[in-house]
C-alpha atoms as a PDB file:
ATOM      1  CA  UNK A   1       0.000   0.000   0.000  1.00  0.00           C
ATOM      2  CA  UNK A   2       1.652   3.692  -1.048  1.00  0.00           C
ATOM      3  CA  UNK A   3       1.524   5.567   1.936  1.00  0.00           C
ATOM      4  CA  UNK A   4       1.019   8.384  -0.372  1.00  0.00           C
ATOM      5  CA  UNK A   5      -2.402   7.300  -1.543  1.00  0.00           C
ATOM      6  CA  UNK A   6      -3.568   6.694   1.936  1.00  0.00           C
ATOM      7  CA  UNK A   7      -2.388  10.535   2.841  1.00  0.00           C
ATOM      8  CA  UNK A   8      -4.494  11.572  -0.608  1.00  0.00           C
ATOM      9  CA  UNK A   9      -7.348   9.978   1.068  1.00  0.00           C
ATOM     10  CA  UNK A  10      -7.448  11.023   4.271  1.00  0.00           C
ATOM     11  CA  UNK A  11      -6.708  15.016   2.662  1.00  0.00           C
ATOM     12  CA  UNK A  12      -9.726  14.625   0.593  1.00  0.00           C
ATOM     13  CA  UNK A  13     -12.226  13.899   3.461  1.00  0.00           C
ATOM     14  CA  UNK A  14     -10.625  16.430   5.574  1.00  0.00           C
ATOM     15  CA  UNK A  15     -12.395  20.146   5.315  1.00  0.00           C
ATOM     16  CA  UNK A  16     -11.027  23.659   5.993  1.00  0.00           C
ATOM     17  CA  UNK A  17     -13.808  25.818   7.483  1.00  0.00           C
ATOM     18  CA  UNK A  18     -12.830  29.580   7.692  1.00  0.00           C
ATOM     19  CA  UNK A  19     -15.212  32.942   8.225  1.00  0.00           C
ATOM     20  CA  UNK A  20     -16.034  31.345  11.549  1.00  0.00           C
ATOM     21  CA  UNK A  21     -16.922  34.117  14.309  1.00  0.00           C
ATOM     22  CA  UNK A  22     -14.940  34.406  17.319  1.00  0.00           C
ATOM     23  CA  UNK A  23     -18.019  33.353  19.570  1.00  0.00           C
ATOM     24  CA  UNK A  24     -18.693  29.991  17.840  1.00  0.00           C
ATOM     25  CA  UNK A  25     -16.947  26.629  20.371  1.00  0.00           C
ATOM     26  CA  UNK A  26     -15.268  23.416  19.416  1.00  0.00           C
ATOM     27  CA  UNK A  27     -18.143  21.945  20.248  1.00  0.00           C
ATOM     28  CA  UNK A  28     -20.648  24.349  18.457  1.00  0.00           C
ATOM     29  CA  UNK A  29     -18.550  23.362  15.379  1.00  0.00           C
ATOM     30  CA  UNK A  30     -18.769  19.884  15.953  1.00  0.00           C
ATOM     31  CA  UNK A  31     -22.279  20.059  16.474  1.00  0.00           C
ATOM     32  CA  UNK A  32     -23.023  21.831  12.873  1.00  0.00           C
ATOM     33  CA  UNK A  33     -21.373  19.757  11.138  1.00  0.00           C
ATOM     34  CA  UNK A  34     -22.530  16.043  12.323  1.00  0.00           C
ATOM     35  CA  UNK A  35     -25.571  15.690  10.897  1.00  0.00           C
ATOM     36  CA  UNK A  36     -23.490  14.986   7.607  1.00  0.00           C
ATOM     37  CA  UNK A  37     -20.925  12.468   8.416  1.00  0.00           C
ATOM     38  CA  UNK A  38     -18.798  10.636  11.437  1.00  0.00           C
ATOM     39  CA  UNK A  39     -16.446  13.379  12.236  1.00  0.00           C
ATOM     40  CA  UNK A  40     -12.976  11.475  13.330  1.00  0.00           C
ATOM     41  CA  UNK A  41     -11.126  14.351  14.422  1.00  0.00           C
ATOM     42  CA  UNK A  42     -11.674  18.452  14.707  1.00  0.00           C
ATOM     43  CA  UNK A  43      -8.734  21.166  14.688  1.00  0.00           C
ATOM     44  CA  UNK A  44      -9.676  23.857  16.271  1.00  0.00           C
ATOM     45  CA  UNK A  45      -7.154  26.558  15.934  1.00  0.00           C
ATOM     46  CA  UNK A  46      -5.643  29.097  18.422  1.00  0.00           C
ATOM     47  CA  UNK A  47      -3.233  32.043  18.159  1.00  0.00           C
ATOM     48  CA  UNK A  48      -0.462  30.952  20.321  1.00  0.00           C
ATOM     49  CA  UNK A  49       1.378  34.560  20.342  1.00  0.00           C
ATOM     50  CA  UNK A  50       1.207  38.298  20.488  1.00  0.00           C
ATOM     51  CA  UNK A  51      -1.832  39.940  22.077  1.00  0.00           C
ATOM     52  CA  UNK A  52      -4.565  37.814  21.080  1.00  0.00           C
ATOM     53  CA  UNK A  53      -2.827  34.391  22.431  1.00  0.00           C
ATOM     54  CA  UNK A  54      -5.650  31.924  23.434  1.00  0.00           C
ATOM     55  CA  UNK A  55      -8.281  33.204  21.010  1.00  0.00           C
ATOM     56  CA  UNK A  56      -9.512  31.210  17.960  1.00  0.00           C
ATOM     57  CA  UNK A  57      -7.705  31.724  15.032  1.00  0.00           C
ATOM     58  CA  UNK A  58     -11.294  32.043  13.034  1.00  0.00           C
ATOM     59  CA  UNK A  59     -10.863  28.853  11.421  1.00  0.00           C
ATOM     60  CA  UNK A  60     -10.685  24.981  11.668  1.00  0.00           C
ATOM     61  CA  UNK A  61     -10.588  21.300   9.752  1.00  0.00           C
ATOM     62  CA  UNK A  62     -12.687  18.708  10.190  1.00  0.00           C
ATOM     63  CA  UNK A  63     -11.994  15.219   9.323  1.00  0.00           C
ATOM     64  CA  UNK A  64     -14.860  12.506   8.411  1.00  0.00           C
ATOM     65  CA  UNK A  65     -14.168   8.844   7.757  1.00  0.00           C
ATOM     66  CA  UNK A  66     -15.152   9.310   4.590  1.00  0.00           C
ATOM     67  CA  UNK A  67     -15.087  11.277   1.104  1.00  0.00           C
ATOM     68  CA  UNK A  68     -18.679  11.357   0.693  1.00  0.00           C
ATOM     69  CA  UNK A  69     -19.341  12.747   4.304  1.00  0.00           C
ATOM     70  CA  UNK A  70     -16.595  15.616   3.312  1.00  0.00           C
ATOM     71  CA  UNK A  71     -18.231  16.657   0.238  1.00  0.00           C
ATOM     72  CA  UNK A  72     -21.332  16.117   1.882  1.00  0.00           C
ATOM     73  CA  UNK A  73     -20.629  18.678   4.429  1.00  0.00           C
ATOM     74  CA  UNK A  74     -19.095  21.057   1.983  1.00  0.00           C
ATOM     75  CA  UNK A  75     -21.934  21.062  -0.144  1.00  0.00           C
ATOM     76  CA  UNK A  76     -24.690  21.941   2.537  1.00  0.00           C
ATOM     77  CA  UNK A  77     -22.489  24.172   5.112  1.00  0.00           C
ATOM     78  CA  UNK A  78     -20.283  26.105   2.642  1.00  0.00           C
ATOM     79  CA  UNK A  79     -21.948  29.664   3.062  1.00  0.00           C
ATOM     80  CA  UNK A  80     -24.355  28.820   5.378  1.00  0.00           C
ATOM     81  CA  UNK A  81     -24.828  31.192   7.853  1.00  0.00           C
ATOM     82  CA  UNK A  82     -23.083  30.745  12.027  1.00  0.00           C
ATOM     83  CA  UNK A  83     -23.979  34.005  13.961  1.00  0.00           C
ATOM     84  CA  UNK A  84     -23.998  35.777  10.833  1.00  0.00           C
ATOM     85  CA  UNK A  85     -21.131  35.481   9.124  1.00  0.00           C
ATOM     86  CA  UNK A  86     -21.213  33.223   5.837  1.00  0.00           C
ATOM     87  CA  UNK A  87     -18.707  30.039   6.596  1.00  0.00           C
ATOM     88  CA  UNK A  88     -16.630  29.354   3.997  1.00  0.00           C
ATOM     89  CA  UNK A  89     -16.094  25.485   3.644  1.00  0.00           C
ATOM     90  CA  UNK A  90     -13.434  23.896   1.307  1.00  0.00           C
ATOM     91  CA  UNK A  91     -11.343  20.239   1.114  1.00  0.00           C
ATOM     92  CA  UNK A  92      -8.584  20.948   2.557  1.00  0.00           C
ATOM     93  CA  UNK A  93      -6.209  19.787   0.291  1.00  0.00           C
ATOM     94  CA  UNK A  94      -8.297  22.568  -2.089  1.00  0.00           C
ATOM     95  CA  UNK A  95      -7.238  25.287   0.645  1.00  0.00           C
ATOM     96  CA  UNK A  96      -3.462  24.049   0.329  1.00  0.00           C
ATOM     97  CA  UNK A  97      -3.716  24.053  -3.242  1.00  0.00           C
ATOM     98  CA  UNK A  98      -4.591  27.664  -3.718  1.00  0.00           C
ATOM     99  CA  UNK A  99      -2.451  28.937  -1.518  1.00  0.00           C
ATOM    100  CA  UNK A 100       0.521  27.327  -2.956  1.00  0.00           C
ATOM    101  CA  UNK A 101      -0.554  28.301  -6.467  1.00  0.00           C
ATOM    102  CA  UNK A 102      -0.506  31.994  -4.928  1.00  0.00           C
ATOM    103  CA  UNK A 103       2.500  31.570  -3.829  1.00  0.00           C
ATOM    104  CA  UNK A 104       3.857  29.609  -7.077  1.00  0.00           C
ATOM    105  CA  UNK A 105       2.663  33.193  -9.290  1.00  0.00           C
ATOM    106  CA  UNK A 106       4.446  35.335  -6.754  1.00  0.00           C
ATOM    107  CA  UNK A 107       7.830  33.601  -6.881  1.00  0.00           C
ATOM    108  CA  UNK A 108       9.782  34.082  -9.901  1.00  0.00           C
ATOM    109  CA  UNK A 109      10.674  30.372 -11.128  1.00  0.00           C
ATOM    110  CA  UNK A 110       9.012  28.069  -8.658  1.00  0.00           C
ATOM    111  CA  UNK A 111       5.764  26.796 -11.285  1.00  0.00           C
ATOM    112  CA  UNK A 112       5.345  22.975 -10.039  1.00  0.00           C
ATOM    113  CA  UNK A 113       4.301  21.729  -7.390  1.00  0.00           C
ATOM    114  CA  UNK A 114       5.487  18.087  -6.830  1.00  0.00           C
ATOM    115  CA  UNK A 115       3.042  15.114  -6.221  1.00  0.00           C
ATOM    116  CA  UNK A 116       2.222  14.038  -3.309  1.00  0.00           C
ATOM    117  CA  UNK A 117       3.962  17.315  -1.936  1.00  0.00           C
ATOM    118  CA  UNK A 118       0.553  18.778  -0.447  1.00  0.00           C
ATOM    119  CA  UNK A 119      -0.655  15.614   1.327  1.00  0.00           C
ATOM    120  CA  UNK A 120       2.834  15.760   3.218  1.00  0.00           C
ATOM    121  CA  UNK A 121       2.831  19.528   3.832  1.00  0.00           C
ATOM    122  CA  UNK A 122      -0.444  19.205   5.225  1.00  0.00           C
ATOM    123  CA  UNK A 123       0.028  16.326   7.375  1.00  0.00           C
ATOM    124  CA  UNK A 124       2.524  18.132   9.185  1.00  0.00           C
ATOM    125  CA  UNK A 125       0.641  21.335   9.343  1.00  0.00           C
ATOM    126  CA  UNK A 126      -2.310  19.499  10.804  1.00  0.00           C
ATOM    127  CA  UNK A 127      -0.041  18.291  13.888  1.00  0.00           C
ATOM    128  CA  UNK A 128       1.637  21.730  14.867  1.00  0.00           C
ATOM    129  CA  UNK A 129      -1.774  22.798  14.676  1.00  0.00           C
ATOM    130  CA  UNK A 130      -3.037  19.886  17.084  1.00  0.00           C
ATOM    131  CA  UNK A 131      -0.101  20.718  19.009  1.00  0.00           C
ATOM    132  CA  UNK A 132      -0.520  23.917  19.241  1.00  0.00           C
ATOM    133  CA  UNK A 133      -4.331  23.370  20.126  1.00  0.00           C
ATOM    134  CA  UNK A 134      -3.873  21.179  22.826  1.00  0.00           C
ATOM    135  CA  UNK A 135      -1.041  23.568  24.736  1.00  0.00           C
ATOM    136  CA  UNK A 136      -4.036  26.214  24.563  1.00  0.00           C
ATOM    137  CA  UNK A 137      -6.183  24.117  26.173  1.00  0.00           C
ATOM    138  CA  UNK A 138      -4.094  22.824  29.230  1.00  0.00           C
ATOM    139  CA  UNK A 139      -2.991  26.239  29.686  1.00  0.00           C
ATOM    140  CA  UNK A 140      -6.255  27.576  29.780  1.00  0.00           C
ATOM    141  CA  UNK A 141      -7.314  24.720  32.270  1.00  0.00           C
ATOM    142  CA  UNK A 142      -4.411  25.431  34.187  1.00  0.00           C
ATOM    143  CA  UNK A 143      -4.838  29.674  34.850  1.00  0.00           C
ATOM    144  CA  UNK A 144      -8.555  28.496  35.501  1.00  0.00           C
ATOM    145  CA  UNK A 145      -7.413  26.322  38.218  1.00  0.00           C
ATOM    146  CA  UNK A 146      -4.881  28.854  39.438  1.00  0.00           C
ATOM    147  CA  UNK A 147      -7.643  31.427  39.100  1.00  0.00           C
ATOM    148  CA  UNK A 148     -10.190  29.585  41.378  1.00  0.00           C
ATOM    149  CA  UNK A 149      -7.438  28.705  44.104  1.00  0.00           C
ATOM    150  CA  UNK A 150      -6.132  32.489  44.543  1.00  0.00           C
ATOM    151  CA  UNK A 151      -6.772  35.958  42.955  1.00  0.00           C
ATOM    152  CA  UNK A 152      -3.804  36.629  40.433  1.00  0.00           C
ATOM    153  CA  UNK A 153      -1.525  39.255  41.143  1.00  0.00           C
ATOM    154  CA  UNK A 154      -0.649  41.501  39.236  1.00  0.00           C
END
């Protein structure tokens, strides 16, 4: 089996969703977009520096077991309406795409892109991200602990 076609797999049932508002949860998210598919695994994604550290970046990826779910989901979500901004809902490996063909017309002599390239790239995007995501988290459980034990000082 070429690991390479399993990656292409897993990218094409895996969904960027950007637009989304500040105010919308993980678990909001995860709630919108069920009804279409089993959802294996949700990136939910932080700012990790500067001033707004710990707030949601505005966008996410959601990954179904299957294909069908993705483009499922894509179909009915992708400008739908969540506290009223229109969500903008894309297979991820599309997202990658575009952006690397932006890139590609803004560098002088870089025009291909190499197979199986983008499945890679995005592989290891999706775990800084989780990474990322999940140091947010226990350090926003941990000040809440601190929080409820003592007052901060400042």
């Amino acid at each position: 089996m070429d690991p390479r076609s399993f990656a292409d797999e897993r990218s094409e049932s895996r969904l960027y969703v950007g637009n989304l508002d500040l105010r919308i949860t993980e678990a909001a998210l995860i709630k919108m977009f069920s009804p279409y598919g089993k959802i294996i695994s949700e990136d939910f994604l932080w700012h990790t520096r500067g001033p707004k550290r710990g707030e949601p970046r505005g966008f996410a990826f959601i990954q179904y077991s299957t294909k069908e779910e993705a483009k499922l989901a894509k179909e009915k979500m992708h400008g739908r309406l969540a506290c009223g901004r229109p969500l903008m809902v894309r297979l991820a490996s599309e997202k990658y795409l575009e952006e690397a063909a932006a890139q590609d017309s803004s560098k002088a002599g870089c025009n291909t892109i190499k197979s199986g390239t983008t499945s890679t790239i995005s592989g290891q995007v999706s775990r800084s991200a989780k990474i990322a995501a999940i140091k947010n988290k226990l350090k926003a459980l941990d000040e809440e602990r601190d929080g409820a034990k003592k007052p901060k000082a400042s």
